[in-house]
PDB file of N, CA and C in Angstrom:
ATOM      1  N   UNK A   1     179.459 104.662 177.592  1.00  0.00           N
ATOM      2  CA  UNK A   1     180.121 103.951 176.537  1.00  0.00           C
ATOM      3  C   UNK A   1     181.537 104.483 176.343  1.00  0.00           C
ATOM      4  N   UNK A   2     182.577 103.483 176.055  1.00  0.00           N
ATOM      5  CA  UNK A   2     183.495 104.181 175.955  1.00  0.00           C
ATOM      6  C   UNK A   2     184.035 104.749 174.029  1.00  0.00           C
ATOM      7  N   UNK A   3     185.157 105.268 174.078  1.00  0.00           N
ATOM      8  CA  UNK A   3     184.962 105.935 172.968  1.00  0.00           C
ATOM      9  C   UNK A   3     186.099 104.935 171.804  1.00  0.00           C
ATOM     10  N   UNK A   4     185.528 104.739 170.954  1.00  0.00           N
ATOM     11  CA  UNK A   4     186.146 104.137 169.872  1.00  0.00           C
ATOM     12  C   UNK A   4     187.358 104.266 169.195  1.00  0.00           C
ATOM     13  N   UNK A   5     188.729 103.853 169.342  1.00  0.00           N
ATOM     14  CA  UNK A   5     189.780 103.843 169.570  1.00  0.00           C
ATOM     15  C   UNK A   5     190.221 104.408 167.952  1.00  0.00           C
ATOM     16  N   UNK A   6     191.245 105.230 167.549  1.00  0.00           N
ATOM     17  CA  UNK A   6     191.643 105.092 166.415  1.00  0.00           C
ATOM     18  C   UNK A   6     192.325 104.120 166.110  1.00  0.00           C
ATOM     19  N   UNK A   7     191.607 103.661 164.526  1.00  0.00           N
ATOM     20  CA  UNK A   7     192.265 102.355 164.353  1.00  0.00           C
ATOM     21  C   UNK A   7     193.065 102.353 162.948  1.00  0.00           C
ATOM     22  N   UNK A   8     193.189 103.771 162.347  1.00  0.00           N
ATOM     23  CA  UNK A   8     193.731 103.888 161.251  1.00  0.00           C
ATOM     24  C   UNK A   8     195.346 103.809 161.081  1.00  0.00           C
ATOM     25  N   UNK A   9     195.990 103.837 162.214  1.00  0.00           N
ATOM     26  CA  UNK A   9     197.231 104.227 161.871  1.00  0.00           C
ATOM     27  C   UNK A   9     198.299 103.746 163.224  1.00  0.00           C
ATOM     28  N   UNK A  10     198.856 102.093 162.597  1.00  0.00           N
ATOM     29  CA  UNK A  10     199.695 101.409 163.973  1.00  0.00           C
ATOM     30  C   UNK A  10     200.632 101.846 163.962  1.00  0.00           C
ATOM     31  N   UNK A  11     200.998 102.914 163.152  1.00  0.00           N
ATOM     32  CA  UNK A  11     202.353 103.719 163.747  1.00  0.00           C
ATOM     33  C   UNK A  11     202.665 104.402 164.603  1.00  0.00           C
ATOM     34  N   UNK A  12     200.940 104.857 165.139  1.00  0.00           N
ATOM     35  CA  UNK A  12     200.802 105.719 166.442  1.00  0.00           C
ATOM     36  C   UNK A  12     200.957 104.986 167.530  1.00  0.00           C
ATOM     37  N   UNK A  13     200.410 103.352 167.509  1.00  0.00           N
ATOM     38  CA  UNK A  13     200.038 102.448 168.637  1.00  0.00           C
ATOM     39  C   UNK A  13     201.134 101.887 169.285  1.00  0.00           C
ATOM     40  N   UNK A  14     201.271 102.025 170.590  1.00  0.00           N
ATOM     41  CA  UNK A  14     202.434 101.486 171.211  1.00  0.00           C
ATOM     42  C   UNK A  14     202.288  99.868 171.334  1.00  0.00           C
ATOM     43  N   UNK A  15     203.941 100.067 171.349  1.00  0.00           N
ATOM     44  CA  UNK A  15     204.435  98.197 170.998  1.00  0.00           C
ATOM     45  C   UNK A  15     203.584  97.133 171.500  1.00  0.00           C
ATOM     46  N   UNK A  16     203.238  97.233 173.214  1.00  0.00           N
ATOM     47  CA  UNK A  16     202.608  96.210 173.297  1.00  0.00           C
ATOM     48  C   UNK A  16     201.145  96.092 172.796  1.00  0.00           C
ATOM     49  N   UNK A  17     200.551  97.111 172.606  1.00  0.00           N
ATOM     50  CA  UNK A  17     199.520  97.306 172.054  1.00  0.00           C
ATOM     51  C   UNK A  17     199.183  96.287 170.936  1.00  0.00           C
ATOM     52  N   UNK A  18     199.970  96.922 169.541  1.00  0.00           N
ATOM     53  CA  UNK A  18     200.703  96.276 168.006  1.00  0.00           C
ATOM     54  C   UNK A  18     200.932  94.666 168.874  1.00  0.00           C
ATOM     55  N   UNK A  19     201.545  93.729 169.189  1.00  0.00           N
ATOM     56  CA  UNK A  19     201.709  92.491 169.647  1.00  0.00           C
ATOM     57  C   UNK A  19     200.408  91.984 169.580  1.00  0.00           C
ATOM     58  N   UNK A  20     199.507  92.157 170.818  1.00  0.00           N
ATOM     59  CA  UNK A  20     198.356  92.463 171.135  1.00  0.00           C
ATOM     60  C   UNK A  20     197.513  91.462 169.662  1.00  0.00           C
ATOM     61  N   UNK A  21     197.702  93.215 168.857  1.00  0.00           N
ATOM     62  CA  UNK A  21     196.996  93.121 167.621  1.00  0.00           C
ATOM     63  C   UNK A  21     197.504  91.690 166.507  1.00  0.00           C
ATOM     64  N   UNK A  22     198.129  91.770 166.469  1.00  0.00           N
ATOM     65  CA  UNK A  22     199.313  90.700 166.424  1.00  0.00           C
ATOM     66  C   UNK A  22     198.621  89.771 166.482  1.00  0.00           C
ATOM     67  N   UNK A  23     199.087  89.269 167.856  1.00  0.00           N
ATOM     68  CA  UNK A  23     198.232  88.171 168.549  1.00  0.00           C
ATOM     69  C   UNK A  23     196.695  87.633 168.430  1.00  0.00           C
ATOM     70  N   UNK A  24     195.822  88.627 168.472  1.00  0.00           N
ATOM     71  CA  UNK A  24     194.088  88.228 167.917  1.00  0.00           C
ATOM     72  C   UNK A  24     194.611  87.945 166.736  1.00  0.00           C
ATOM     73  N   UNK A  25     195.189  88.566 166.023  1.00  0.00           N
ATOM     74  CA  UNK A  25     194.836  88.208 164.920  1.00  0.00           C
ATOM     75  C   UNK A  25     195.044  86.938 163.799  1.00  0.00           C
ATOM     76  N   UNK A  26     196.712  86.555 164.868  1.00  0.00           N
ATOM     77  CA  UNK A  26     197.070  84.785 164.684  1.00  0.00           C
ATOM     78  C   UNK A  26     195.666  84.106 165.094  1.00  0.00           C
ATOM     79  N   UNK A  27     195.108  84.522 166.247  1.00  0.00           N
ATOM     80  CA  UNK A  27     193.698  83.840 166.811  1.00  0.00           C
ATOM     81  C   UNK A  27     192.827  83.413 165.672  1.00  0.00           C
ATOM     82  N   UNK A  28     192.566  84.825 164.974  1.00  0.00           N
ATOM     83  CA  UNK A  28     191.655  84.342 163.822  1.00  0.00           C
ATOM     84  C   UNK A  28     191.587  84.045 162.839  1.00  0.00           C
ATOM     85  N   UNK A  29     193.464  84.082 162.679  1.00  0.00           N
ATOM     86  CA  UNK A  29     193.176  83.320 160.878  1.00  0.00           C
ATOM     87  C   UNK A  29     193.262  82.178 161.420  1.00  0.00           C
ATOM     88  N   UNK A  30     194.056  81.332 162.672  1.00  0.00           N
ATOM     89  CA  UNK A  30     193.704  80.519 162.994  1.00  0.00           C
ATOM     90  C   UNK A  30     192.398  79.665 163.151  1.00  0.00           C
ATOM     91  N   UNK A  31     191.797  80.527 163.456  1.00  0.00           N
ATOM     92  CA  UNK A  31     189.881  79.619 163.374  1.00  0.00           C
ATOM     93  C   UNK A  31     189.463  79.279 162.165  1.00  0.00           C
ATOM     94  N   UNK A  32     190.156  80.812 160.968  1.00  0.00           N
ATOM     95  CA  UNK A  32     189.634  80.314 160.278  1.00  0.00           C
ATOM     96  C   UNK A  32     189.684  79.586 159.241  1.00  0.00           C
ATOM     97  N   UNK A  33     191.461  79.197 159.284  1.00  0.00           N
ATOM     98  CA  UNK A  33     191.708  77.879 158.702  1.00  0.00           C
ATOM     99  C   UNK A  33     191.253  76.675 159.219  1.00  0.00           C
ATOM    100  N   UNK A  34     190.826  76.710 160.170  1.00  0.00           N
ATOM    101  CA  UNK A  34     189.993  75.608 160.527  1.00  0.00           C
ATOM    102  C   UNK A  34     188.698  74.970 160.515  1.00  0.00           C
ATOM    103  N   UNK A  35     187.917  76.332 160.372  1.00  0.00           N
ATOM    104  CA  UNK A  35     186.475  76.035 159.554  1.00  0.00           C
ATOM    105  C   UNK A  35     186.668  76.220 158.098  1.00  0.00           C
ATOM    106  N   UNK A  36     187.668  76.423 157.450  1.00  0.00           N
ATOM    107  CA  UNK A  36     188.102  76.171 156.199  1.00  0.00           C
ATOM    108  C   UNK A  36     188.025  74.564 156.171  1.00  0.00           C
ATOM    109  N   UNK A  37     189.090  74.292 156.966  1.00  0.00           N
ATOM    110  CA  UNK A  37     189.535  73.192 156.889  1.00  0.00           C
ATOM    111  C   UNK A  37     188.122  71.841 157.036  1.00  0.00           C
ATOM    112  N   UNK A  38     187.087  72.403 158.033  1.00  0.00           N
ATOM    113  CA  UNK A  38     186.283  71.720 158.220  1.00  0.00           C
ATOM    114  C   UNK A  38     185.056  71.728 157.211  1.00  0.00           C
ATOM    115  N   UNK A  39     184.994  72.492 156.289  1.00  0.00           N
ATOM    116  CA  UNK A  39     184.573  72.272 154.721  1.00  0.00           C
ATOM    117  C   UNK A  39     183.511  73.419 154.680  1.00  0.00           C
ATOM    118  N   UNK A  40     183.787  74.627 155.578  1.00  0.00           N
ATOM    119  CA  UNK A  40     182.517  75.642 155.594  1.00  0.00           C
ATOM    120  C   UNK A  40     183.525  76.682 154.904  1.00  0.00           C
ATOM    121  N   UNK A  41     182.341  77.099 154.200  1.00  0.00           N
ATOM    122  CA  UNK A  41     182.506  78.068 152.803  1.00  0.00           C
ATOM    123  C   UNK A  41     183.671  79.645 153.411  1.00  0.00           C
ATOM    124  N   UNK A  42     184.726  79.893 152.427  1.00  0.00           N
ATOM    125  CA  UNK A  42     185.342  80.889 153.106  1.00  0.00           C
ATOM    126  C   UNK A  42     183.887  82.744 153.347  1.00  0.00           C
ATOM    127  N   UNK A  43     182.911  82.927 152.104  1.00  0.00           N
ATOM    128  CA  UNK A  43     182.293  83.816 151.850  1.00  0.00           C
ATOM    129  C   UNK A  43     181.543  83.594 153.639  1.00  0.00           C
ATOM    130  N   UNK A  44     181.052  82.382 153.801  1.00  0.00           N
ATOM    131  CA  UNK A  44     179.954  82.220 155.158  1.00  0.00           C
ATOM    132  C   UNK A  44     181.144  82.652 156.243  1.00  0.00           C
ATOM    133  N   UNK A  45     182.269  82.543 156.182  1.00  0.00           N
ATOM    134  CA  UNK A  45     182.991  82.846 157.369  1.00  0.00           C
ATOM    135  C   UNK A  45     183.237  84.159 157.133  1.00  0.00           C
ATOM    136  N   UNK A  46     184.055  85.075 156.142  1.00  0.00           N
ATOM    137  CA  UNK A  46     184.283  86.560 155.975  1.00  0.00           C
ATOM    138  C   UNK A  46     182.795  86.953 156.774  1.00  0.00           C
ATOM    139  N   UNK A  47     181.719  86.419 156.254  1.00  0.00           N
ATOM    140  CA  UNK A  47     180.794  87.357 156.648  1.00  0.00           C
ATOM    141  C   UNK A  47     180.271  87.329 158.122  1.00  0.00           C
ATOM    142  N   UNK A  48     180.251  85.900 158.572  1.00  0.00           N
ATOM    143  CA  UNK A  48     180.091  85.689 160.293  1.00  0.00           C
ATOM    144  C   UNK A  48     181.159  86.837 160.960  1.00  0.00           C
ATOM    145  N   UNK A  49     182.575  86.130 160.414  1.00  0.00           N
ATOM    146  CA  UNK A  49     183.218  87.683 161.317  1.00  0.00           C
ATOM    147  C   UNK A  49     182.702  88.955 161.065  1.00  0.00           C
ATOM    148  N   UNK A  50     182.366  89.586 159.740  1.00  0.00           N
ATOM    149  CA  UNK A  50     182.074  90.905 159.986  1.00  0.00           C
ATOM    150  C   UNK A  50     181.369  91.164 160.793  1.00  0.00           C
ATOM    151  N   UNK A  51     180.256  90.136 160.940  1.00  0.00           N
ATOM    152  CA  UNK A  51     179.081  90.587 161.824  1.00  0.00           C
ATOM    153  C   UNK A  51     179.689  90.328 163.296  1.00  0.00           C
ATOM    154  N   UNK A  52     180.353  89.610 163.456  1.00  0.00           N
ATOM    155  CA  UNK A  52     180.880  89.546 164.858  1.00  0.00           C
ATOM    156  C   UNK A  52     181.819  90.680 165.098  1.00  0.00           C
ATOM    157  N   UNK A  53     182.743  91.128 164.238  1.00  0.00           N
ATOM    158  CA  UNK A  53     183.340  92.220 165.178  1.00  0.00           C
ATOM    159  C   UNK A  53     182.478  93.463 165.115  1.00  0.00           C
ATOM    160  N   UNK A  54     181.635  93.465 164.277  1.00  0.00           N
ATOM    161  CA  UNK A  54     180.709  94.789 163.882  1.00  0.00           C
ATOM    162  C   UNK A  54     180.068  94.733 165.401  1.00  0.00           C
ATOM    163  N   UNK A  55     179.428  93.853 165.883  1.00  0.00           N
ATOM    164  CA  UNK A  55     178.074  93.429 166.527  1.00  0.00           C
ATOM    165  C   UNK A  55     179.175  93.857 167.982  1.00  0.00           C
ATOM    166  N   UNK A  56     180.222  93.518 168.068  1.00  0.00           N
ATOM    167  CA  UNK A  56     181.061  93.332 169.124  1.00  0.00           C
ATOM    168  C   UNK A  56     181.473  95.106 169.492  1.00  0.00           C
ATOM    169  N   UNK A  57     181.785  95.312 168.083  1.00  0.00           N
ATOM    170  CA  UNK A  57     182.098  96.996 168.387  1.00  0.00           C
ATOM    171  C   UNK A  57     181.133  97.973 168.674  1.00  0.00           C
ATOM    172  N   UNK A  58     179.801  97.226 168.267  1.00  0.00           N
ATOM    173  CA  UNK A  58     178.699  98.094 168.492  1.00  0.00           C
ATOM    174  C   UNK A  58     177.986  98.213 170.405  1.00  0.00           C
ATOM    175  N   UNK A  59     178.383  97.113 170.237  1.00  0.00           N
ATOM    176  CA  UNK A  59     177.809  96.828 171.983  1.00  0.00           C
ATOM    177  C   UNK A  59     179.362  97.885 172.959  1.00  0.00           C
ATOM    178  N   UNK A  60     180.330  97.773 172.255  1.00  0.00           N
ATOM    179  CA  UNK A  60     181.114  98.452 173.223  1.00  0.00           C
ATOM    180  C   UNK A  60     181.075  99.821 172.936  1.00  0.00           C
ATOM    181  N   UNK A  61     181.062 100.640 172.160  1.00  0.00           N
ATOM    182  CA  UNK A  61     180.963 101.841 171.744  1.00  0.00           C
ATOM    183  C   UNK A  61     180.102 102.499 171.202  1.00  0.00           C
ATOM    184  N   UNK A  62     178.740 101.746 170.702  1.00  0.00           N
ATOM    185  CA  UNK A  62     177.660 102.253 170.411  1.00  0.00           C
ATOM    186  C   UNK A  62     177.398 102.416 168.593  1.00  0.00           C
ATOM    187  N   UNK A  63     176.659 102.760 168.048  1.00  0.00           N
ATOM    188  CA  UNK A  63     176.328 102.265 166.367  1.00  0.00           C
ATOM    189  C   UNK A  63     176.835 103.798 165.714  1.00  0.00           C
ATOM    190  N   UNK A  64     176.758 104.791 166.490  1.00  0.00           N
ATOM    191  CA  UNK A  64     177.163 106.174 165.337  1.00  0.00           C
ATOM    192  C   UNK A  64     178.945 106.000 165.143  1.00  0.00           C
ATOM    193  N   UNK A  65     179.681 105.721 166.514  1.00  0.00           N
ATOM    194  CA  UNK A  65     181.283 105.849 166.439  1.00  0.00           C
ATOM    195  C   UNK A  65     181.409 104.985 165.574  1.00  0.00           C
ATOM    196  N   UNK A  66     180.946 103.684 165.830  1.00  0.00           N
ATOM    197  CA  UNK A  66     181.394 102.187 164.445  1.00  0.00           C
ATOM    198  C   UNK A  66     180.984 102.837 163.114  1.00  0.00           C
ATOM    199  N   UNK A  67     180.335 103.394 162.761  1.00  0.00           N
ATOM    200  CA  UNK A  67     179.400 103.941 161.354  1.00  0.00           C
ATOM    201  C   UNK A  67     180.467 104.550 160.951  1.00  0.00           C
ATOM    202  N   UNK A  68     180.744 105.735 161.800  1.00  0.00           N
ATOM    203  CA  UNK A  68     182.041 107.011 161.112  1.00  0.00           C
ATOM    204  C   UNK A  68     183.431 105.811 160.719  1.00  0.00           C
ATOM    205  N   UNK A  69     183.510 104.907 161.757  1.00  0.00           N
ATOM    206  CA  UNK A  69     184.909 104.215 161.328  1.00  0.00           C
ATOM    207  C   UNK A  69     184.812 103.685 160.078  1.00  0.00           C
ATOM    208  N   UNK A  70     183.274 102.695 159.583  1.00  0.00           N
ATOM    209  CA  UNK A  70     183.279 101.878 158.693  1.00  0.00           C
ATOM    210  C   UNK A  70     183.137 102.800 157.798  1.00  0.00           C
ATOM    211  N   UNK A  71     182.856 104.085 157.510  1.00  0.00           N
ATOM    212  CA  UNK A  71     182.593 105.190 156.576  1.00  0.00           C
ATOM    213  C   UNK A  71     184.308 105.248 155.701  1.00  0.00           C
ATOM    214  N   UNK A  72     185.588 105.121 156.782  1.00  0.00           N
ATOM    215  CA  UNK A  72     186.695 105.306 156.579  1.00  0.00           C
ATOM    216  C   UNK A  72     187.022 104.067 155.952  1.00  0.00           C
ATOM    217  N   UNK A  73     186.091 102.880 155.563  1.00  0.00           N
ATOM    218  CA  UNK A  73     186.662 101.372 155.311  1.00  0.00           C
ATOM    219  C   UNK A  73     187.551 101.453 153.687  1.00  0.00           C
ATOM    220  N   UNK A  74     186.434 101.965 152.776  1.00  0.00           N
ATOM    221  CA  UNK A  74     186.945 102.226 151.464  1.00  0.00           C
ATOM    222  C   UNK A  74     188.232 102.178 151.106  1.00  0.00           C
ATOM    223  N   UNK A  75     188.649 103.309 151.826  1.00  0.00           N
ATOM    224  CA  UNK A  75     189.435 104.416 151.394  1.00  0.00           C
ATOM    225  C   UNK A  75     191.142 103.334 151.844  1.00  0.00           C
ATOM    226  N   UNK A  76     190.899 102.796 152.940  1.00  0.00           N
ATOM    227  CA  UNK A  76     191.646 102.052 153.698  1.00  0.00           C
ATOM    228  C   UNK A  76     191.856 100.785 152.470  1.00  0.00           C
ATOM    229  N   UNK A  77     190.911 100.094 152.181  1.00  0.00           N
ATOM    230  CA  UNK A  77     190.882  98.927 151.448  1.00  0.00           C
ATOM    231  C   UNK A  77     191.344  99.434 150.026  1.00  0.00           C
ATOM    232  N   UNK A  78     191.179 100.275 149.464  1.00  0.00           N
ATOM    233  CA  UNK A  78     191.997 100.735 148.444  1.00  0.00           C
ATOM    234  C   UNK A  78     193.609 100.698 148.825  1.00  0.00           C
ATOM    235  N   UNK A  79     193.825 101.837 150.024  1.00  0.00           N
ATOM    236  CA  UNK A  79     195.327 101.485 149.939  1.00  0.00           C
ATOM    237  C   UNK A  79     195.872 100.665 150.378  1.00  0.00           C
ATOM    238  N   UNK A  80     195.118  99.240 150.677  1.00  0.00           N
ATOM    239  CA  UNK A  80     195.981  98.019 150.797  1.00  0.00           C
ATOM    240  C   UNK A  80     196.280  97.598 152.411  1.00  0.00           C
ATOM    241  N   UNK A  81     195.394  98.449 153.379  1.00  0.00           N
ATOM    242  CA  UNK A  81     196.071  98.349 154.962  1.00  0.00           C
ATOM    243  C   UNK A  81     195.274  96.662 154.962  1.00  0.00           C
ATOM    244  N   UNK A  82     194.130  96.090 153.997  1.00  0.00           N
ATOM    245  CA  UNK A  82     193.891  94.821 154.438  1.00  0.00           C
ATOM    246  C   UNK A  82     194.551  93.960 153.642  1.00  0.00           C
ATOM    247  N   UNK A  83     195.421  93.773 152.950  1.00  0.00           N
ATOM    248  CA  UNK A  83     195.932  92.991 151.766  1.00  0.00           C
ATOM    249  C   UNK A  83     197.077  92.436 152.838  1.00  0.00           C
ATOM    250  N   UNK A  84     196.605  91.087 152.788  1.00  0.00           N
ATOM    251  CA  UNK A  84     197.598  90.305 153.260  1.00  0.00           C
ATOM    252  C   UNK A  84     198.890  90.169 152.665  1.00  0.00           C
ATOM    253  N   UNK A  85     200.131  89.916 153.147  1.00  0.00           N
ATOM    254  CA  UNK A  85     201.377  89.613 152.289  1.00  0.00           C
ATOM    255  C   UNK A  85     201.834  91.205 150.764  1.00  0.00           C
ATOM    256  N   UNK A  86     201.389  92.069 151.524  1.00  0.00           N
ATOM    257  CA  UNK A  86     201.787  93.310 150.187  1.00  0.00           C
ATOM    258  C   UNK A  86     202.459  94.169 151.063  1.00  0.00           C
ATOM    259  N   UNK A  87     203.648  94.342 150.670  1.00  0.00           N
ATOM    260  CA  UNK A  87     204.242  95.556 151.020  1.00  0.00           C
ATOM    261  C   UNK A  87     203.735  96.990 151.348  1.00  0.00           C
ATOM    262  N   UNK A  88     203.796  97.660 152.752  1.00  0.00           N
ATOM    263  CA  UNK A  88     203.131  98.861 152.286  1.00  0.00           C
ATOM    264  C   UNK A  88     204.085  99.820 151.497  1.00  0.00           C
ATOM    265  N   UNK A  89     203.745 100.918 151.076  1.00  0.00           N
ATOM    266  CA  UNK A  89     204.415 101.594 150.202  1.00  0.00           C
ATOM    267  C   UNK A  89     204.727 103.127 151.161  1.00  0.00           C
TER     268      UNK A  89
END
């Protein structure tokens, strides 16, 4: 298995990397204005993705490395690294 990437901090991550990230991630708000759009509930979609990237990270790296990351989720979501459109500080 390989080993679970740090994902706390894109100041470390080189440029094309960051793009990259970038890029999926136009992917998926893209989808999911579109099953928005197609009249399925935003709560049923937040939660399909979790389980999909959870389920996705687990098959590549195994269930203890994903555990320690999601252990770090809190702390992250407090200071705002998921808040769309907010300045970081």
């Amino acid at each position: 298995m390989q080993k679970l990437p740090q994902l706390d901090d894109d100041d470390d991550i080189e440029l094309p990397l960051q793009e990259e990230k970038q890029a999926a991630l136009r992917y998926i708000l893209d989808a999911w204005e579109e099953a928005v759009y197609d009249g399925l509930d935003p709560d049923c979609i937040a939660t399909a993705a979790i389980f999909a990237a959870l389920s996705d990270l687990i098959a590549t790296y195994g269930e203890e490395p994903v555990a320690t990351m999601c252990e770090r989720l809190p702390e992250r979501i407090r200071a705002g690294e998921f808040t769309v459109g907010r300045t970081k500080q």
